[in-house]
PDB file of N, CA and C in Angstrom:
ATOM      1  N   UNK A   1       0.850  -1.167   0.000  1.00  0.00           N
ATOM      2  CA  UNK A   1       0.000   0.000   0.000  1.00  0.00           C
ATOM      3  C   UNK A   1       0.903   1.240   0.000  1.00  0.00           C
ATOM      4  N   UNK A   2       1.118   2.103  -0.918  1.00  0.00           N
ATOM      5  CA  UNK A   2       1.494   2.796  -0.920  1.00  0.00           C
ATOM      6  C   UNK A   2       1.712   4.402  -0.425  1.00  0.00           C
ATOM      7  N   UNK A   3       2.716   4.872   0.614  1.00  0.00           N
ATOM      8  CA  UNK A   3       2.137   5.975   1.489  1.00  0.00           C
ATOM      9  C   UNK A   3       2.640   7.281   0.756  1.00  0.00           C
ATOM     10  N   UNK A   4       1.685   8.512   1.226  1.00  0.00           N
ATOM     11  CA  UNK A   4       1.842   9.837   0.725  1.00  0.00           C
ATOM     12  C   UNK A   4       1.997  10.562   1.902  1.00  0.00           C
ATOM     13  N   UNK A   5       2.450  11.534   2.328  1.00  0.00           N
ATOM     14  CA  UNK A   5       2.741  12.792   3.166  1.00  0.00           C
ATOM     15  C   UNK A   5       0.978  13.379   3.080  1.00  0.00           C
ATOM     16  N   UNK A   6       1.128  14.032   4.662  1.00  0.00           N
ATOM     17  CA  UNK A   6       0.078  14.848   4.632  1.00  0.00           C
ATOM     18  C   UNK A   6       0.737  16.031   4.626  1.00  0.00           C
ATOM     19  N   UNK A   7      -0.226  17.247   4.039  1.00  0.00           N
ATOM     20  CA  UNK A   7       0.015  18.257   3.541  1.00  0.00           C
ATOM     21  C   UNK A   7      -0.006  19.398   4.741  1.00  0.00           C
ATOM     22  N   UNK A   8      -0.397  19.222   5.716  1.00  0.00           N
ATOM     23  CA  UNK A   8      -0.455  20.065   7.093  1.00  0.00           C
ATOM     24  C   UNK A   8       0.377  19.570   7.586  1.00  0.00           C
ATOM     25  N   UNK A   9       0.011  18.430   8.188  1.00  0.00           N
ATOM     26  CA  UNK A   9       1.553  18.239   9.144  1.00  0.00           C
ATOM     27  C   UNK A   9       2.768  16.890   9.017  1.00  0.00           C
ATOM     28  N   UNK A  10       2.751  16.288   7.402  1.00  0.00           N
ATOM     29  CA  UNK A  10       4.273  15.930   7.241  1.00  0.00           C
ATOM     30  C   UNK A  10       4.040  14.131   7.486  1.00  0.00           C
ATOM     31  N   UNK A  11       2.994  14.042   8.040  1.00  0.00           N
ATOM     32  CA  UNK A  11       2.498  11.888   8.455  1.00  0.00           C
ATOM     33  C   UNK A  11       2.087  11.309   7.550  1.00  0.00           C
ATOM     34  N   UNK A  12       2.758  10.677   7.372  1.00  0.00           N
ATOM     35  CA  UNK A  12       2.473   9.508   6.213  1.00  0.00           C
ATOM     36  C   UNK A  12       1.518   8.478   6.215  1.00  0.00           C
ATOM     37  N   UNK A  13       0.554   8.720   5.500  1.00  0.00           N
ATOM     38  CA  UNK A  13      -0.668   8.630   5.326  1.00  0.00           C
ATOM     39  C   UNK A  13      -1.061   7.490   4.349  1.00  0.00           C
ATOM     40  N   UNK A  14      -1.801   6.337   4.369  1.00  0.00           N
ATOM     41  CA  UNK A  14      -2.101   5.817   3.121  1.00  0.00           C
ATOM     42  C   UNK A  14      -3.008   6.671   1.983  1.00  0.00           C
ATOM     43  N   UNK A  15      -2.706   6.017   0.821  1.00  0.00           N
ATOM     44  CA  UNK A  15      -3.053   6.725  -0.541  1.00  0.00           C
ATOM     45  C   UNK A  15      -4.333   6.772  -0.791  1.00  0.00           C
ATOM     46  N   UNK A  16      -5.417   5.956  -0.143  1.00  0.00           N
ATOM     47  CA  UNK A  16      -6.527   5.885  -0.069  1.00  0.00           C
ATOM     48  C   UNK A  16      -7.325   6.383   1.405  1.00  0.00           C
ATOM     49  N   UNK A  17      -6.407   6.978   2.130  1.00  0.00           N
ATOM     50  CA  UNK A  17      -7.364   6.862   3.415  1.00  0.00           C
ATOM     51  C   UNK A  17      -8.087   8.261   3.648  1.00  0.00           C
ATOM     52  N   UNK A  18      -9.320   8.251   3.832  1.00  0.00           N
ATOM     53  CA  UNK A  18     -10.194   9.361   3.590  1.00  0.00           C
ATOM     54  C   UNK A  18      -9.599  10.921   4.304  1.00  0.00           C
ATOM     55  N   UNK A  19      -8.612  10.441   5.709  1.00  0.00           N
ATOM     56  CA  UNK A  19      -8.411  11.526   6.247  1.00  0.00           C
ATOM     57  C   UNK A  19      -7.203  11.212   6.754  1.00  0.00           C
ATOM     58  N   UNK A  20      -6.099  12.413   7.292  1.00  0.00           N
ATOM     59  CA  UNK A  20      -5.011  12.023   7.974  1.00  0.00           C
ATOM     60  C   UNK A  20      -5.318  11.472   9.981  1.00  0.00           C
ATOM     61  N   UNK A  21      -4.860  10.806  10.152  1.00  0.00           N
ATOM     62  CA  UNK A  21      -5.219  10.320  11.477  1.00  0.00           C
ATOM     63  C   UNK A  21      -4.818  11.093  12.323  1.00  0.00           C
ATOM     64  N   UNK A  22      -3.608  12.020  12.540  1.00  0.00           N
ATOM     65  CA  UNK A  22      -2.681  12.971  13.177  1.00  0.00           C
ATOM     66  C   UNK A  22      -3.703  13.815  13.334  1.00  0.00           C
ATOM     67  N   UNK A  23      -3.621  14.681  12.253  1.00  0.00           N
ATOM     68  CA  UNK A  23      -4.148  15.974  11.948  1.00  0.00           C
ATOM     69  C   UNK A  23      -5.994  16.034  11.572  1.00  0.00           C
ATOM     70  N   UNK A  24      -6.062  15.302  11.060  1.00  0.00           N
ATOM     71  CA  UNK A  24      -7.502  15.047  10.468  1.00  0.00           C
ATOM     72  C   UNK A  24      -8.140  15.969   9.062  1.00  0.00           C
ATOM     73  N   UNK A  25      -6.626  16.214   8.262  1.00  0.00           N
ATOM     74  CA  UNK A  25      -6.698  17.166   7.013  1.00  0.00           C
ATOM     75  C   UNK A  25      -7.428  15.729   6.060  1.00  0.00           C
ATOM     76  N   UNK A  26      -8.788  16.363   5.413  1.00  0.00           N
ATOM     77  CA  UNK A  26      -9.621  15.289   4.024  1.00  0.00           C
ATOM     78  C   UNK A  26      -8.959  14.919   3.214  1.00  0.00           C
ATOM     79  N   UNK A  27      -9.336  14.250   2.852  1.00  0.00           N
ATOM     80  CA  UNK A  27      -8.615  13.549   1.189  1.00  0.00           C
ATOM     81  C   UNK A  27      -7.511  14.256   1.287  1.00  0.00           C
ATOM     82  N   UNK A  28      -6.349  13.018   1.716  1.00  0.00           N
ATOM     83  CA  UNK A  28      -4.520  13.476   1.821  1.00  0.00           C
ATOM     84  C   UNK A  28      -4.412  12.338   1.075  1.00  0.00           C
ATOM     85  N   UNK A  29      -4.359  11.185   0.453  1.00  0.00           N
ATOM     86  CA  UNK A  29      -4.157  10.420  -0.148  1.00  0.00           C
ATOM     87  C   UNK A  29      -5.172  11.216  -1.593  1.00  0.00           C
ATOM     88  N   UNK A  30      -6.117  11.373  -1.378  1.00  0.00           N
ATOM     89  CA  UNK A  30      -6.955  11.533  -3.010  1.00  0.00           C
ATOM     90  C   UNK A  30      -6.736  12.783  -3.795  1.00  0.00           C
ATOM     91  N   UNK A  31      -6.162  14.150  -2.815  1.00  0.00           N
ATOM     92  CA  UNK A  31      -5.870  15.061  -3.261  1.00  0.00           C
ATOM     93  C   UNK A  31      -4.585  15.091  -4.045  1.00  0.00           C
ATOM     94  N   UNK A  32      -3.251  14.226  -3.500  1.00  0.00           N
ATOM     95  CA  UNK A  32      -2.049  13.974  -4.071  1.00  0.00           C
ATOM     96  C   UNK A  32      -2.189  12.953  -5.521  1.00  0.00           C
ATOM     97  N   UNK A  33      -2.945  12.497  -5.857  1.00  0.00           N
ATOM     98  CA  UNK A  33      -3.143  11.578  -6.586  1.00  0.00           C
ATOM     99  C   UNK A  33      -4.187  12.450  -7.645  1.00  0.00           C
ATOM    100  N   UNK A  34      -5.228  12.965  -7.232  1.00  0.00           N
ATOM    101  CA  UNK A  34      -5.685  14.022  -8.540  1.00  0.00           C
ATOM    102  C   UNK A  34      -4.595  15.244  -9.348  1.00  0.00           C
ATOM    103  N   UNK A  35      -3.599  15.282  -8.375  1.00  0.00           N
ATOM    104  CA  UNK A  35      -2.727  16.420  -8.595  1.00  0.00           C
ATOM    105  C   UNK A  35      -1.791  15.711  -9.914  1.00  0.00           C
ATOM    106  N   UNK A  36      -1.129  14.615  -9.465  1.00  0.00           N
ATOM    107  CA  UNK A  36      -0.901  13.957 -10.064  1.00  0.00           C
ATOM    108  C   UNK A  36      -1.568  13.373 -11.459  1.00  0.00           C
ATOM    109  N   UNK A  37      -2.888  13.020 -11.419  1.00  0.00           N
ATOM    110  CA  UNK A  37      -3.746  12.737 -12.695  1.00  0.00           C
ATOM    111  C   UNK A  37      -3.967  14.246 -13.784  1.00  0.00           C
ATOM    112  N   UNK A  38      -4.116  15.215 -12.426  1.00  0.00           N
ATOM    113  CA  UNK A  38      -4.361  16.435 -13.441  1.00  0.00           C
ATOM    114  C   UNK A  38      -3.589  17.064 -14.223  1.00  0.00           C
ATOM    115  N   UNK A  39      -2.755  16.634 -13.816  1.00  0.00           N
ATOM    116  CA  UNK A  39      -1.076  17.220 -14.602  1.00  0.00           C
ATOM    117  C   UNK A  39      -1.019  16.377 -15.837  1.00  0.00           C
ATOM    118  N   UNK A  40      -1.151  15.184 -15.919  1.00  0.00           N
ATOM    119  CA  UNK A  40      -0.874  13.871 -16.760  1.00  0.00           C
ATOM    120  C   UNK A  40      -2.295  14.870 -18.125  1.00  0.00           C
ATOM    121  N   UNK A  41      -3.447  15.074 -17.810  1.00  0.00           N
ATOM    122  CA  UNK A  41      -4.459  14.967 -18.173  1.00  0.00           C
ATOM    123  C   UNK A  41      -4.473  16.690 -19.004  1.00  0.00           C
ATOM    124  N   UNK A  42      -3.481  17.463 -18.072  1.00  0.00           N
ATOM    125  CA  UNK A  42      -2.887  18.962 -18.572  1.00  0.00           C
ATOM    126  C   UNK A  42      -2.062  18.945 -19.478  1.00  0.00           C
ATOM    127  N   UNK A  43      -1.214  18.255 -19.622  1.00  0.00           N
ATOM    128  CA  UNK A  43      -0.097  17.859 -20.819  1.00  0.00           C
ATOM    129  C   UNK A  43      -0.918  17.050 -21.923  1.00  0.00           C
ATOM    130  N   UNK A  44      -1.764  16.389 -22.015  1.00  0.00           N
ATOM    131  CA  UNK A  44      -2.067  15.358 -22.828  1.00  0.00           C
ATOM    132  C   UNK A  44      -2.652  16.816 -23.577  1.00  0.00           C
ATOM    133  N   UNK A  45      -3.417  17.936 -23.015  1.00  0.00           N
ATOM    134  CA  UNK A  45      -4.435  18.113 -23.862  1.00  0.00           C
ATOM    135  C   UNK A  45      -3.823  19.547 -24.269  1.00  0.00           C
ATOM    136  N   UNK A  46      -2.361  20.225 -23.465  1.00  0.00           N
ATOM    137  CA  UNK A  46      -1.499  21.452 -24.411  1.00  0.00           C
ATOM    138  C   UNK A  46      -0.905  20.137 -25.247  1.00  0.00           C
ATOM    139  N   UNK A  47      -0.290  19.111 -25.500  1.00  0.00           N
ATOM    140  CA  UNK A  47       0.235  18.306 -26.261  1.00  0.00           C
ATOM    141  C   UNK A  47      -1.061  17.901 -27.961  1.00  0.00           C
ATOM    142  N   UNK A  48      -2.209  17.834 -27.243  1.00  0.00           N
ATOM    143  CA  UNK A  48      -2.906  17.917 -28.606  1.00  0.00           C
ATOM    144  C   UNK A  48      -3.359  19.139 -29.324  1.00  0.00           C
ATOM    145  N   UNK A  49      -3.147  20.167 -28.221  1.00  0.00           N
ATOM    146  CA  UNK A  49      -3.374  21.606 -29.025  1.00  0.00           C
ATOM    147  C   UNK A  49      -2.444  21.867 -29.785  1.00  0.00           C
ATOM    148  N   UNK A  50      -1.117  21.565 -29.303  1.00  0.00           N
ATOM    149  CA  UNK A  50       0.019  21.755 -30.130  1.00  0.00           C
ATOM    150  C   UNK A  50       0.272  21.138 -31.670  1.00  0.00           C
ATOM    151  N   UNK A  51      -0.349  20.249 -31.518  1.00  0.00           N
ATOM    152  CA  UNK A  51      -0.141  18.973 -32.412  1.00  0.00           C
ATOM    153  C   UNK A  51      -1.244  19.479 -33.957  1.00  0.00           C
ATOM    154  N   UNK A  52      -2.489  19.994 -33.484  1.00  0.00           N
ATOM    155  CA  UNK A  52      -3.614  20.621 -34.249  1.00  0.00           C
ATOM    156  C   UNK A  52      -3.468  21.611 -34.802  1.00  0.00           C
ATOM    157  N   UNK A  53      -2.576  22.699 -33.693  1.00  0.00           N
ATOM    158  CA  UNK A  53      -1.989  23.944 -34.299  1.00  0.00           C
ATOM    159  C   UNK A  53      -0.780  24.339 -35.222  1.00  0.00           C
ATOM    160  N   UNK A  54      -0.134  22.702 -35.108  1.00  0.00           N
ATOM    161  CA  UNK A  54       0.700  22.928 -35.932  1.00  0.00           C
ATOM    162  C   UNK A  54       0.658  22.127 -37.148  1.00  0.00           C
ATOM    163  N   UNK A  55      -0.542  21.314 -37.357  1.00  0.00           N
ATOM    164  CA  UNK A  55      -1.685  20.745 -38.364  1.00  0.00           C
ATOM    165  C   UNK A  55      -2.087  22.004 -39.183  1.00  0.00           C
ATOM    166  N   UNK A  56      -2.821  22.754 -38.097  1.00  0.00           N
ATOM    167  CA  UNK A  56      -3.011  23.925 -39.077  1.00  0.00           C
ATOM    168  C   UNK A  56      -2.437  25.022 -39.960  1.00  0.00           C
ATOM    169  N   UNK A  57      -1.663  25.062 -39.284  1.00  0.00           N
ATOM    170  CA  UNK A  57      -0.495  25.846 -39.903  1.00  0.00           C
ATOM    171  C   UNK A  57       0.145  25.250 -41.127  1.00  0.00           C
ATOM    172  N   UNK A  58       0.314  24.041 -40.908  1.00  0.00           N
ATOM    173  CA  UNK A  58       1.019  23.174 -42.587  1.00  0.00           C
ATOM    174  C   UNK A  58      -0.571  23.297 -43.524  1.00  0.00           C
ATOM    175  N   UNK A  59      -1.338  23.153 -42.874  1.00  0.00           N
ATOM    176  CA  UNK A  59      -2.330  23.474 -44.060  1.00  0.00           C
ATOM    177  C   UNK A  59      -2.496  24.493 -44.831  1.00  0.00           C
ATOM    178  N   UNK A  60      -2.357  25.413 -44.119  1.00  0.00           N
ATOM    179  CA  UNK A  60      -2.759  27.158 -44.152  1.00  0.00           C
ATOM    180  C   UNK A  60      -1.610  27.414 -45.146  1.00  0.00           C
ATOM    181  N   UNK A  61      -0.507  26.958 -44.766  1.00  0.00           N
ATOM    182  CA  UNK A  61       0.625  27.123 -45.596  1.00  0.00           C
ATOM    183  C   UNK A  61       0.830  26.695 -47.037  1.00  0.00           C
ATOM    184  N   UNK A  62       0.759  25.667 -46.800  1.00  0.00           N
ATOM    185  CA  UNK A  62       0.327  24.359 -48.105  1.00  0.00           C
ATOM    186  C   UNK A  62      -0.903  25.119 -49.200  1.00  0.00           C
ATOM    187  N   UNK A  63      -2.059  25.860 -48.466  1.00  0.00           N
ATOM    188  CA  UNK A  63      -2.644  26.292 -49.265  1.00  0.00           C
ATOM    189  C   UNK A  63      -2.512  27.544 -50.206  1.00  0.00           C
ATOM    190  N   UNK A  64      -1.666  28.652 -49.152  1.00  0.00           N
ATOM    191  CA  UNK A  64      -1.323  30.047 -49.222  1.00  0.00           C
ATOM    192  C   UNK A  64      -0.043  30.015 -50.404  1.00  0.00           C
ATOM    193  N   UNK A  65       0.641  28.452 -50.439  1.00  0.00           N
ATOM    194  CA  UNK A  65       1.931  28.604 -51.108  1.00  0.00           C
ATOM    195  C   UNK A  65       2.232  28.899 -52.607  1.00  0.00           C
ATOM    196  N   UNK A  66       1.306  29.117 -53.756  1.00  0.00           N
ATOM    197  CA  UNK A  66       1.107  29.253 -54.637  1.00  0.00           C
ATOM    198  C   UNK A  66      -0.045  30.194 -55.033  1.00  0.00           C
ATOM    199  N   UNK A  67       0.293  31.643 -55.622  1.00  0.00           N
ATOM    200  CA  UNK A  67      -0.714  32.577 -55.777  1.00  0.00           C
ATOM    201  C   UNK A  67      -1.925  31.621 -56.768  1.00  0.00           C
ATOM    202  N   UNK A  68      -2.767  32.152 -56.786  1.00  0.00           N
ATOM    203  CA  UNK A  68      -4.046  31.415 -58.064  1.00  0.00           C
ATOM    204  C   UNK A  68      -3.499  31.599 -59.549  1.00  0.00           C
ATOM    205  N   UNK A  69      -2.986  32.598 -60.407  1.00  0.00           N
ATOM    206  CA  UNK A  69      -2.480  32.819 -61.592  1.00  0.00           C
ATOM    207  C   UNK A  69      -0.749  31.901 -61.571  1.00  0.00           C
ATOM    208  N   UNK A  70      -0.240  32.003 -60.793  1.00  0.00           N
ATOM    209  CA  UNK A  70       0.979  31.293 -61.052  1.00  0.00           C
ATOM    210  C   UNK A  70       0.967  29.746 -60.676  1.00  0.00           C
ATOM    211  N   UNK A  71       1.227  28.937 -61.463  1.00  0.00           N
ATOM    212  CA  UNK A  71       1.871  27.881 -61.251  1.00  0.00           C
ATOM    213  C   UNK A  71       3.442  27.126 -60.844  1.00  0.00           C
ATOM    214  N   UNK A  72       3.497  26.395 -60.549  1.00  0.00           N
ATOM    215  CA  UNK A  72       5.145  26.090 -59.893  1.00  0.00           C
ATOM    216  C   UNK A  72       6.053  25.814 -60.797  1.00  0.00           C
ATOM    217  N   UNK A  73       7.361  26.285 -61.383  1.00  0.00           N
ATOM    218  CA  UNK A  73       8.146  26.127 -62.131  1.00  0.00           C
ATOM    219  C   UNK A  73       9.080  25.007 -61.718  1.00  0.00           C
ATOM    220  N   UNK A  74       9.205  24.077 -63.029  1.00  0.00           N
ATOM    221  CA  UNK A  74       9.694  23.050 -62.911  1.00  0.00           C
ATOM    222  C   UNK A  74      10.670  22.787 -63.977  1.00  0.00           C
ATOM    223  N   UNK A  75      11.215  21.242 -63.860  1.00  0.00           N
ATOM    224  CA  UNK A  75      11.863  20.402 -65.124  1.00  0.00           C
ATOM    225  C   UNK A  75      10.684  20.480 -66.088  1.00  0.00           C
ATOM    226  N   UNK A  76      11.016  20.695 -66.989  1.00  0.00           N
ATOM    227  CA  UNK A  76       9.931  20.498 -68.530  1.00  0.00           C
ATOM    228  C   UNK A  76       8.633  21.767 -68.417  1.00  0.00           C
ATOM    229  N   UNK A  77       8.707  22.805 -67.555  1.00  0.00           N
ATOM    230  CA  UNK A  77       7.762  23.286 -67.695  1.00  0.00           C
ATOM    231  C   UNK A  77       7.802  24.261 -68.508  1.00  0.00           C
ATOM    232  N   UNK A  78       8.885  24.678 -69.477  1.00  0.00           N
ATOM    233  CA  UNK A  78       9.170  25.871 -70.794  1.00  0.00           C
ATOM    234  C   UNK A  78       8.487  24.885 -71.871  1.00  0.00           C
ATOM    235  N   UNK A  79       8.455  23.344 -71.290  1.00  0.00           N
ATOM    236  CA  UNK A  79       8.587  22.493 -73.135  1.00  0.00           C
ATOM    237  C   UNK A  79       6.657  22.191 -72.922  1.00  0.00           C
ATOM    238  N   UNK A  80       5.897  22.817 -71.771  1.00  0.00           N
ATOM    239  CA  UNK A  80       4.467  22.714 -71.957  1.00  0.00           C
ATOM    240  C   UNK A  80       4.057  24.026 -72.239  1.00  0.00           C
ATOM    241  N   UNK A  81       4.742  25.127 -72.582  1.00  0.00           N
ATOM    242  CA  UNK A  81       4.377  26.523 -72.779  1.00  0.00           C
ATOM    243  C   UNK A  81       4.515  26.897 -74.601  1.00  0.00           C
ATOM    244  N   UNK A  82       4.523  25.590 -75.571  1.00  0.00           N
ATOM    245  CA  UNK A  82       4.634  25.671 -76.910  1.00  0.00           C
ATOM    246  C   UNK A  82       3.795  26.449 -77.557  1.00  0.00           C
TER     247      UNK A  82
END
């Protein structure tokens, strides 16, 4: 069973136990463990913003990269202008 610190006064507390026995501070095991999930759950979701925003951007780009009247100059493209 794995122990966590209480946050008032420093007793090591199981990870599930509703209250510290010392002190009697609530959820000292459930509060350290959401802190923990929320962080995991904070990164996942700047990690998919990042990921979308920089989706968008290759699109935006990809689209913007060629005006409408010009086409892209290439190998053989003087010998299709006959």
């Amino acid at each position: 069973m794995p122990l966590v610190r209480c946050e008032v006064c420093g007793n090591k507390v199981a990870h599930n136990a509703a209250s510290c026995p010392k002190c009697g501070n609530p959820s000292v095991g459930e509060s350290s463990t959401n802190r923990v999930r929320n962080k995991r759950y904070a990164f996942r979701a700047l990690l998919i913003v990042l990921v979308v925003v920089a989706a968008i951007y290759v699109v935006w780009s990809a689209i913007g990269m060629f005006p409408k009247n010009e086409l892209p100059k290439g190998p053989g493209a003087s010998q299709n202008q006959r």
